[in-house]
C-alpha atoms as a PDB file:
ATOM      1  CA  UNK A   1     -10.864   8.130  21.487  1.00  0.00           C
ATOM      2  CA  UNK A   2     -13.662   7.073  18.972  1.00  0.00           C
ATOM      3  CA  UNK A   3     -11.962   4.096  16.861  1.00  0.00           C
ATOM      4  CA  UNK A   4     -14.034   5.569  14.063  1.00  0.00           C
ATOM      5  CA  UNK A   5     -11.483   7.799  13.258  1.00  0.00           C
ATOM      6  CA  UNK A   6      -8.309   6.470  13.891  1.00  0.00           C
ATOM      7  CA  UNK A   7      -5.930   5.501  11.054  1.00  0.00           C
ATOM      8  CA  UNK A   8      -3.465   3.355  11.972  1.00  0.00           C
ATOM      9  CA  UNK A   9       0.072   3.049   9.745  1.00  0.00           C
ATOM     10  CA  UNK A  10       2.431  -0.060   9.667  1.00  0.00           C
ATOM     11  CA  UNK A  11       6.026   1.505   8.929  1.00  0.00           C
ATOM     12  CA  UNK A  12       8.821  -0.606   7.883  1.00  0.00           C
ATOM     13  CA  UNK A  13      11.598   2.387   6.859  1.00  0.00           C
ATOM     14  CA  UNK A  14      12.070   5.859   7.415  1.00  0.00           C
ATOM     15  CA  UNK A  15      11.521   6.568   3.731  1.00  0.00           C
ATOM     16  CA  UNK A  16       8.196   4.616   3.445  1.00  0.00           C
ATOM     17  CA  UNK A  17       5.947   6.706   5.393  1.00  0.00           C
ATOM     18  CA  UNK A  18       2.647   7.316   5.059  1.00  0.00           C
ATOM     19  CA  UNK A  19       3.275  10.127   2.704  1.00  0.00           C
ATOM     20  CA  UNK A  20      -0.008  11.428   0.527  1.00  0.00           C
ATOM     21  CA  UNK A  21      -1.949   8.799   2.091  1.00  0.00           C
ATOM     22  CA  UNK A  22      -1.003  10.328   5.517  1.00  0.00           C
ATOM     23  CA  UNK A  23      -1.737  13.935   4.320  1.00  0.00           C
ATOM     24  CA  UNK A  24      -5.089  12.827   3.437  1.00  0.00           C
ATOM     25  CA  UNK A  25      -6.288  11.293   6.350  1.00  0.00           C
ATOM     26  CA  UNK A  26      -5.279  14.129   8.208  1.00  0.00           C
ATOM     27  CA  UNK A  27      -7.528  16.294   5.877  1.00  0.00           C
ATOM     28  CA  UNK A  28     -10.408  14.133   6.449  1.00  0.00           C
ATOM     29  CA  UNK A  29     -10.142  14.633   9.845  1.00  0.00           C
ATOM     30  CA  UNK A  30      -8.836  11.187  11.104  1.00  0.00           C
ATOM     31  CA  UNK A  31      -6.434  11.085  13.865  1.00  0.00           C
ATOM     32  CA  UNK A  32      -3.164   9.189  12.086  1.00  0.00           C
ATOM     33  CA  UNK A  33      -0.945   6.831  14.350  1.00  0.00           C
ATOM     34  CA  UNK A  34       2.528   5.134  12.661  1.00  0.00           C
ATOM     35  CA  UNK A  35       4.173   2.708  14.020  1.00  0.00           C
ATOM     36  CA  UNK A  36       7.605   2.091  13.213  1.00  0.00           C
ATOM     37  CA  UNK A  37       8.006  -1.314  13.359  1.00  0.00           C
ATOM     38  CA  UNK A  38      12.144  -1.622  12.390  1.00  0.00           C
ATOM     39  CA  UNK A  39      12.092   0.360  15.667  1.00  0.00           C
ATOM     40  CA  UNK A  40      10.180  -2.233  17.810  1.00  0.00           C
ATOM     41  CA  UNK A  41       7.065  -1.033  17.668  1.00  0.00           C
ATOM     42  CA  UNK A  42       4.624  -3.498  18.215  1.00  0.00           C
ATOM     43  CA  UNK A  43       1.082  -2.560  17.765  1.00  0.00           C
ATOM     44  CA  UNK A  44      -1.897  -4.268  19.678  1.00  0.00           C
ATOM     45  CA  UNK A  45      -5.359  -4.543  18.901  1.00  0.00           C
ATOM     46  CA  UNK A  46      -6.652  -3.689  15.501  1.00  0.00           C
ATOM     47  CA  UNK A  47      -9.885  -2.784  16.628  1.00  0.00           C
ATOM     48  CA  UNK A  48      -8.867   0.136  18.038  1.00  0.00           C
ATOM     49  CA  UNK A  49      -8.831   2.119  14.482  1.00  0.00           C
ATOM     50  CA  UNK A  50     -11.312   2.923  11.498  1.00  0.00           C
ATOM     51  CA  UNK A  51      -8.289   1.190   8.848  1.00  0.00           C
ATOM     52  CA  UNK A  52      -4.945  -0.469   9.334  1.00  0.00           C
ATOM     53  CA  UNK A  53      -2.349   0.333   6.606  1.00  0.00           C
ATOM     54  CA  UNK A  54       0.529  -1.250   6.274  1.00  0.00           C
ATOM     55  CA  UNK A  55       3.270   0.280   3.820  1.00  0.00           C
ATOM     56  CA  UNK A  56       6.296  -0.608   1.899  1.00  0.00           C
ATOM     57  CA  UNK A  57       9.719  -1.641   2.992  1.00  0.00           C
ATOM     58  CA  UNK A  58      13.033  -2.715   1.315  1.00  0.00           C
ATOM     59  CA  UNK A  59      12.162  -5.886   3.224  1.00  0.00           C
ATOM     60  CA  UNK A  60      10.614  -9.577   1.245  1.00  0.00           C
ATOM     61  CA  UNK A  61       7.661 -11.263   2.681  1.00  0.00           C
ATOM     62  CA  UNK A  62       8.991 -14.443   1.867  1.00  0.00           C
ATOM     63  CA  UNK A  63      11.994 -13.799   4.135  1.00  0.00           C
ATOM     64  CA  UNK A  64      11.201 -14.933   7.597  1.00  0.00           C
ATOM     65  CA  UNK A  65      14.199 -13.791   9.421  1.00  0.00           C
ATOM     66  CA  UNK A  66      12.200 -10.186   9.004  1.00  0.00           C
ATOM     67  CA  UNK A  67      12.107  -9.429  13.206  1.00  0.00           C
ATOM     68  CA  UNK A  68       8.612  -8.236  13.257  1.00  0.00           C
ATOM     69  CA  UNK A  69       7.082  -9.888  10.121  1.00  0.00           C
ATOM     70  CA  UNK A  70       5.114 -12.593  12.633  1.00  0.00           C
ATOM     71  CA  UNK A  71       3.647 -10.003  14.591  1.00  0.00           C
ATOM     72  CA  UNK A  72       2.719  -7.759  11.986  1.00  0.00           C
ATOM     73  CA  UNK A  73       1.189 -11.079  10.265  1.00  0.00           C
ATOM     74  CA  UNK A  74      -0.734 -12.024  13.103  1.00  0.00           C
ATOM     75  CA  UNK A  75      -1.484  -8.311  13.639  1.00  0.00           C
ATOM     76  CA  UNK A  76      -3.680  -8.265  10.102  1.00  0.00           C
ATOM     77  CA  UNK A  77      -5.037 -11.821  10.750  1.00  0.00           C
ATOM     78  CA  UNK A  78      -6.585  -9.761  13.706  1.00  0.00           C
ATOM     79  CA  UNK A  79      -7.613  -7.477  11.738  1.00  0.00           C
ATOM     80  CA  UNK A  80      -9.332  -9.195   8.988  1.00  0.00           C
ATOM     81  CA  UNK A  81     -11.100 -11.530  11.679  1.00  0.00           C
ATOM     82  CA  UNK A  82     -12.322  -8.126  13.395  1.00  0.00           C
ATOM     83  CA  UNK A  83     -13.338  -6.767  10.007  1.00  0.00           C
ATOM     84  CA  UNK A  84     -11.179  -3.795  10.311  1.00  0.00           C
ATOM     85  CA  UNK A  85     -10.516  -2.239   6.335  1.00  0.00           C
ATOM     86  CA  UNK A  86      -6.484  -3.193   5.606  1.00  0.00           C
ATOM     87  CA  UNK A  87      -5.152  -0.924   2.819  1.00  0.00           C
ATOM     88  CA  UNK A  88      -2.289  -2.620   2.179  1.00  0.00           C
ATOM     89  CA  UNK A  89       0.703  -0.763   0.024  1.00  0.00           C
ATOM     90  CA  UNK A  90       3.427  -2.792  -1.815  1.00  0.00           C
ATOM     91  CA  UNK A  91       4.799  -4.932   0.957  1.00  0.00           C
ATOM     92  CA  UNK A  92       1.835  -4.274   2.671  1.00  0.00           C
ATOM     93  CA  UNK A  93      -0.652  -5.492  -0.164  1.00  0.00           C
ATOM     94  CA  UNK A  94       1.978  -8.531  -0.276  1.00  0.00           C
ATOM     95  CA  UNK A  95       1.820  -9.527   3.171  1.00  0.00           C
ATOM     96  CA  UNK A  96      -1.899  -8.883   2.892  1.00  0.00           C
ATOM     97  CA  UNK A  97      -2.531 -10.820   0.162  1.00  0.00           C
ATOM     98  CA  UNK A  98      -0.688 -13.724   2.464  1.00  0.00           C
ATOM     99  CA  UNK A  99      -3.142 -13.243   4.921  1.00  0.00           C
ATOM    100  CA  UNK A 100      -5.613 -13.839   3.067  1.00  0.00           C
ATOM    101  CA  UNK A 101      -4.628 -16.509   1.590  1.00  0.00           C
ATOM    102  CA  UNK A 102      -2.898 -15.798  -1.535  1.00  0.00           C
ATOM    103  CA  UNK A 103       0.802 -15.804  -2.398  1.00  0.00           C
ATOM    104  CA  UNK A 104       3.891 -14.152  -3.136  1.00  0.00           C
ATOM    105  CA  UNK A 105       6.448 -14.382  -5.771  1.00  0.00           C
ATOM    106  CA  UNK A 106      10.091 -13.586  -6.917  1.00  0.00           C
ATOM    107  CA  UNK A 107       9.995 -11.362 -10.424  1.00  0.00           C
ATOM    108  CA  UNK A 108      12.596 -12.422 -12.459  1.00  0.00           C
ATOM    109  CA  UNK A 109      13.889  -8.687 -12.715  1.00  0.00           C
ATOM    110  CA  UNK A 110      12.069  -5.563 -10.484  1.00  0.00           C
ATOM    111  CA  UNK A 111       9.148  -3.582 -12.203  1.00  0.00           C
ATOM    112  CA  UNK A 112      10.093   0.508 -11.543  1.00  0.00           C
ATOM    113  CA  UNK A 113       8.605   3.044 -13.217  1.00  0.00           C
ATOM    114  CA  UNK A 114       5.607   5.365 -13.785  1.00  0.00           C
ATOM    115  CA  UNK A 115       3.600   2.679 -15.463  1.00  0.00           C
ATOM    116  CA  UNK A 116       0.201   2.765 -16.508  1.00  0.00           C
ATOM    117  CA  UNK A 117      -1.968   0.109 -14.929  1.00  0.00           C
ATOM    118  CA  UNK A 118      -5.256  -2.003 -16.256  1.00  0.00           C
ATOM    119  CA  UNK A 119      -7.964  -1.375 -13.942  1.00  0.00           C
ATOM    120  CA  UNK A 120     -11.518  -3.183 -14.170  1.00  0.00           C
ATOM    121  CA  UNK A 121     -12.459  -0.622 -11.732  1.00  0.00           C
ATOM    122  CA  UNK A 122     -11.705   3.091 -12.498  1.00  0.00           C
ATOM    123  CA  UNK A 123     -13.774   4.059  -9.656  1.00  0.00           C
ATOM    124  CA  UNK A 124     -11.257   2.269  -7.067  1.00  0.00           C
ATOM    125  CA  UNK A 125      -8.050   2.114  -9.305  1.00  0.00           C
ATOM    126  CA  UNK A 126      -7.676   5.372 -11.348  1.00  0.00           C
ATOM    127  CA  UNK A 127      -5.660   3.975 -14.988  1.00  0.00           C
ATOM    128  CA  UNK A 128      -2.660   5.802 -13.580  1.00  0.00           C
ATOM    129  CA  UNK A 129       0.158   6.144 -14.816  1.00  0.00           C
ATOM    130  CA  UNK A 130       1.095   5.269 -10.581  1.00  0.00           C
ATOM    131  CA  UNK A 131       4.485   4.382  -9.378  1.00  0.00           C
ATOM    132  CA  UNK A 132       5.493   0.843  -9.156  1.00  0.00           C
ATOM    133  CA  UNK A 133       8.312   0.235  -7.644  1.00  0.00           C
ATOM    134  CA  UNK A 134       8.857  -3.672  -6.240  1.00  0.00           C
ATOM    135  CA  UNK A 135      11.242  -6.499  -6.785  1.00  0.00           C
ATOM    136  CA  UNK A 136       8.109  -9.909  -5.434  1.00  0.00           C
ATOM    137  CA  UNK A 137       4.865 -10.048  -7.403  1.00  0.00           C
ATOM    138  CA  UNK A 138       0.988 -10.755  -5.530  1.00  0.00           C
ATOM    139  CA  UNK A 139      -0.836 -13.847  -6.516  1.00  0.00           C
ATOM    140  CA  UNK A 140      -4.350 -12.893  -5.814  1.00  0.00           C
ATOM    141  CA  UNK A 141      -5.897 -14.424  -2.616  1.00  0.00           C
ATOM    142  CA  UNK A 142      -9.155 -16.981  -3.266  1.00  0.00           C
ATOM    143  CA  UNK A 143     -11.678 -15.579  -4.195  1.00  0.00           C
ATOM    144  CA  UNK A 144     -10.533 -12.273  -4.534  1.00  0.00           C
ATOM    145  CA  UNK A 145     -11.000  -9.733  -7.335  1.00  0.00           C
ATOM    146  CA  UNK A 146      -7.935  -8.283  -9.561  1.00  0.00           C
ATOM    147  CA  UNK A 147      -8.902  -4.605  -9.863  1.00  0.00           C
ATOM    148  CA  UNK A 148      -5.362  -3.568 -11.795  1.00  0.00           C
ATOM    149  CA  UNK A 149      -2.795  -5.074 -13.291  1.00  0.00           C
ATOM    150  CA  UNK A 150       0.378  -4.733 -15.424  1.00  0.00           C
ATOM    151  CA  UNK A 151       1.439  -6.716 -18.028  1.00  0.00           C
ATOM    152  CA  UNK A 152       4.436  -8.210 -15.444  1.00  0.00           C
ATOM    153  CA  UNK A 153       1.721  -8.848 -12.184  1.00  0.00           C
ATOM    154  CA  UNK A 154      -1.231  -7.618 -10.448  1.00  0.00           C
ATOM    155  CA  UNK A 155      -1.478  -4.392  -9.071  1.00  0.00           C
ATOM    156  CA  UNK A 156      -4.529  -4.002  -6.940  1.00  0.00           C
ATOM    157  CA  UNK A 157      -6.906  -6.472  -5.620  1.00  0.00           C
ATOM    158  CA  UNK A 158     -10.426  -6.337  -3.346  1.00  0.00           C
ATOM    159  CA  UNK A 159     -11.585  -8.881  -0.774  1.00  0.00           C
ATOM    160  CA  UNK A 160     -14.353  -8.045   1.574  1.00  0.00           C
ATOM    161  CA  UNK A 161     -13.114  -4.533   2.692  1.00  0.00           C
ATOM    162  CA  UNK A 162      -9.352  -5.406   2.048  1.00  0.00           C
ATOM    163  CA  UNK A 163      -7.730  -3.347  -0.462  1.00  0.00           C
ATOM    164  CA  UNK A 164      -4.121  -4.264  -1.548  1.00  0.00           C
ATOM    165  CA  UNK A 165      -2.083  -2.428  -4.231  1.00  0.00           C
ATOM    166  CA  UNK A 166       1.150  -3.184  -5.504  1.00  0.00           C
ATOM    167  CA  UNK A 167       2.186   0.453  -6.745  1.00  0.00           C
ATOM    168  CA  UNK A 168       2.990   3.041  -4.548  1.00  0.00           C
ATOM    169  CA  UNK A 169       0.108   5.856  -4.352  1.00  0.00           C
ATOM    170  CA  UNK A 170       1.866   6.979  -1.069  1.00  0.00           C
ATOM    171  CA  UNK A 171       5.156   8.098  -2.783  1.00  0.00           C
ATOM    172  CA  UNK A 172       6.846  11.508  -2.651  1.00  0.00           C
ATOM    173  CA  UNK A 173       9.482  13.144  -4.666  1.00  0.00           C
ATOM    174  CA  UNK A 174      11.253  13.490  -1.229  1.00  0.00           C
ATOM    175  CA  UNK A 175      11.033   9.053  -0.676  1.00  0.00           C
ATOM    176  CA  UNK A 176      11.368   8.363  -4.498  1.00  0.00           C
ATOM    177  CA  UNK A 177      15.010  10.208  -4.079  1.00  0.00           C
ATOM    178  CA  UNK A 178      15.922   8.226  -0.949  1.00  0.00           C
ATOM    179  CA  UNK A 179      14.477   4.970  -2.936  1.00  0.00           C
ATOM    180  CA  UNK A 180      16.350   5.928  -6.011  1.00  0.00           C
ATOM    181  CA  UNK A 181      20.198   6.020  -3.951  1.00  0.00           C
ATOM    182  CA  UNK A 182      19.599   3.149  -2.550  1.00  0.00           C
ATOM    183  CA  UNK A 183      18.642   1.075  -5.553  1.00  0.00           C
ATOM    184  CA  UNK A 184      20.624   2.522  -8.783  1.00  0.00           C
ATOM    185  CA  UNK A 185      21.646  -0.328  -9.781  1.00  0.00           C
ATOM    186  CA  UNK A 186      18.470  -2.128 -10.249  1.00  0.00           C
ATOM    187  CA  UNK A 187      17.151   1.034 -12.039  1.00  0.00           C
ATOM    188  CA  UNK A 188      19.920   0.438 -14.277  1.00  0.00           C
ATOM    189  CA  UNK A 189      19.273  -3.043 -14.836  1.00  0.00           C
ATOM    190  CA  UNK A 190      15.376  -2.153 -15.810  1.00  0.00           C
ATOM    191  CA  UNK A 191      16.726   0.696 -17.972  1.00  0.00           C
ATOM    192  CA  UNK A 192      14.972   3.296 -16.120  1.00  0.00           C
ATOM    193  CA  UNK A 193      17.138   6.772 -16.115  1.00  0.00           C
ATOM    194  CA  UNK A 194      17.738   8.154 -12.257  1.00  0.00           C
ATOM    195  CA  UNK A 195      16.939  11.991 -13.422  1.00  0.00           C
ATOM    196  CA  UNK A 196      14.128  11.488 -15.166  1.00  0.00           C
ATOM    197  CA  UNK A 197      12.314   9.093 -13.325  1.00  0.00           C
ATOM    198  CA  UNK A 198      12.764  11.476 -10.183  1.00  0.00           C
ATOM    199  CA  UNK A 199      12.162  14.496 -12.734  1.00  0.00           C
ATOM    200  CA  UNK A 200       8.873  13.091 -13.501  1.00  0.00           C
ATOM    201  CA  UNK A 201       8.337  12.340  -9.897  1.00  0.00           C
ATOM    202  CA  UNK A 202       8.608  15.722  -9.014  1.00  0.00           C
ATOM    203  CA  UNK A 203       6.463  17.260 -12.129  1.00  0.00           C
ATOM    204  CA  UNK A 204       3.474  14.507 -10.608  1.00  0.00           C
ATOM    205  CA  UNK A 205       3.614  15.698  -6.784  1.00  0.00           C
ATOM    206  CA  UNK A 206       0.035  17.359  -7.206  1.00  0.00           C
ATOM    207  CA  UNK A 207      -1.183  15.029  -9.467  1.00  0.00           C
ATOM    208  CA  UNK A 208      -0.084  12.489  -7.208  1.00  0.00           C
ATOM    209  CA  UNK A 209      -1.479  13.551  -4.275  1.00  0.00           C
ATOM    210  CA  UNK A 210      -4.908  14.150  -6.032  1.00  0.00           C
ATOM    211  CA  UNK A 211      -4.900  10.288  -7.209  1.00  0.00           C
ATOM    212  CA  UNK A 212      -3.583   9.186  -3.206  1.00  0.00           C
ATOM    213  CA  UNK A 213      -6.186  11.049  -1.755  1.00  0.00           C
ATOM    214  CA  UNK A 214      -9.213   9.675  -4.682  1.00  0.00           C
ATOM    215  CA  UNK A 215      -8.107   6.188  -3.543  1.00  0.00           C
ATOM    216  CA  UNK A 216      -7.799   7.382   0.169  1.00  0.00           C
ATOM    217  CA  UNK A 217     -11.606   8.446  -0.164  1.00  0.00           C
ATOM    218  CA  UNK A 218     -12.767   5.834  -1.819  1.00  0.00           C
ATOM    219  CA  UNK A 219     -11.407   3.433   0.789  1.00  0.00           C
ATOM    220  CA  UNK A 220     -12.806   5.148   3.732  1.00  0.00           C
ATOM    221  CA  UNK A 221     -15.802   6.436   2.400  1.00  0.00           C
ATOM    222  CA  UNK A 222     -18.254   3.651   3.581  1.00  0.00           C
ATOM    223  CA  UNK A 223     -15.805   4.100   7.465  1.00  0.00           C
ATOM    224  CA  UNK A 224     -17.440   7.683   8.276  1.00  0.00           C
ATOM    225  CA  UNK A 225     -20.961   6.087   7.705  1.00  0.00           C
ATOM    226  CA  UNK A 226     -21.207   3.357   9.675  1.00  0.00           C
ATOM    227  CA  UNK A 227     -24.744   2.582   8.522  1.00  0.00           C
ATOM    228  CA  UNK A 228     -23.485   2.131   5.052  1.00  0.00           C
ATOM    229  CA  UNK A 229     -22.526  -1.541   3.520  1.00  0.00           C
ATOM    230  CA  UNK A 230     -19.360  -2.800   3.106  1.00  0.00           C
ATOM    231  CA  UNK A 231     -16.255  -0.435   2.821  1.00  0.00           C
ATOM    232  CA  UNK A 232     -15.658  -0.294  -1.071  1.00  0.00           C
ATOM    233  CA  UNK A 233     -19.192  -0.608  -2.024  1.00  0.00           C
ATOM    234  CA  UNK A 234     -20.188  -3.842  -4.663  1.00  0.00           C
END
């Protein structure tokens, strides 16, 4: 099967999937492939697909008893050595930004929220409002350029054809309920109110997918044109 149009997905948790970022590969015509990694899943060769994205999870980068965090690691080192695009999505963009050579950090308190966002590059990173939902912070890579950020952290950065973004542009109503359950009390704690968050969640779902699918594009634009420059343009 032609790499070219592969898309491959790094799962960590049933209610992290790919979501509108899945949907829109599909419409573009890529074949998508997840692998669940908290099911043992341990994908092989990067080169094999067009991007690489690896998506949120409950789980901390800096926490090394993670059972497939060193594969997955050495999975994107593969892939940034081969050149293959990473968009990389909350934990994702985290253990990206690793990679790369950048760091991660404890907040003193999680950021939740629809939450507008900076952006020195509207054509990449829409304003927003997005959802940000994450308890570690990015610490941009060397050399690397902030394209978003909130007043608390960064929230999307470029290197090379490497896209990472802290908020979560993959997000349904259906996994914002399931993240909501599970983590009530630090939406207390951040004085964000259950109902309305998922209320406004629910009143975004085309809106969101519109904004997924923008970024989508613009990240694989340069992929179907393999004569073009690098993936997100200069």
């Amino acid at each position: 099967m032609d790499e070219d149009r592969r898309v491959l997905f790094l799962q960590h948790q049933d209610d992290c999937g790919p979501g509108h970022l899945g949907d829109r590969a599909v419409e573009l015509g890529f074949t998508v492939e997840v692998a669940d990694l908290a099911r043992g899943a341990r994908p092989e060769d990067p080169s094999r697909f067009a991007v690489v994205v690896p998506l949120g999870s409950d789980d901390s980068v800096l926490d090394r008893s993670v059972p497939h965090l060193a594969h997955e690691r050495a999975f994107l080192e593969e892939a940034v050595a081969a050149e293959v695009p990473v968009l990389g999505v909350c934990f994702g963009a985290q253990l990206l930004a690793t990679v790369l050579g950048g760091r991660v950090r404890p907040l003193d308190r999680p950021e939740i929220g629809w939450l507008p966002v900076d952006t020195t590059d509207p054509r990449i990173i829409r304003p927003g409002p997005w959802l940000v939902w994450h308890l570690d912070a990015i610490e941009c890579p060397p050399g690397a350029d902030v394209l978003a950020s909130t007043p608390v952290c960064v929230q999307a950065f470029r290197q090379g054809p490497h896209l990472g973004v802290q908020f979560h542009p993959e997000a349904t109503p259906e996994s914002a309920r399931a993240w909501a359950a599970k983590y009530e009390d630090a939406l207390t704690r951040v004085g964000v109110e259950r109902s309305a968050l998922l209320e406004e969640t629910e009143r975004r779902r085309s809106w969101s997918r519109e904004q997924a699918a923008a970024l989508f594009d613009r990240v694989v634009d340069d992929v179907s044109r393999p004569c073009s420059g690098t993936i997100l343009g200069s």
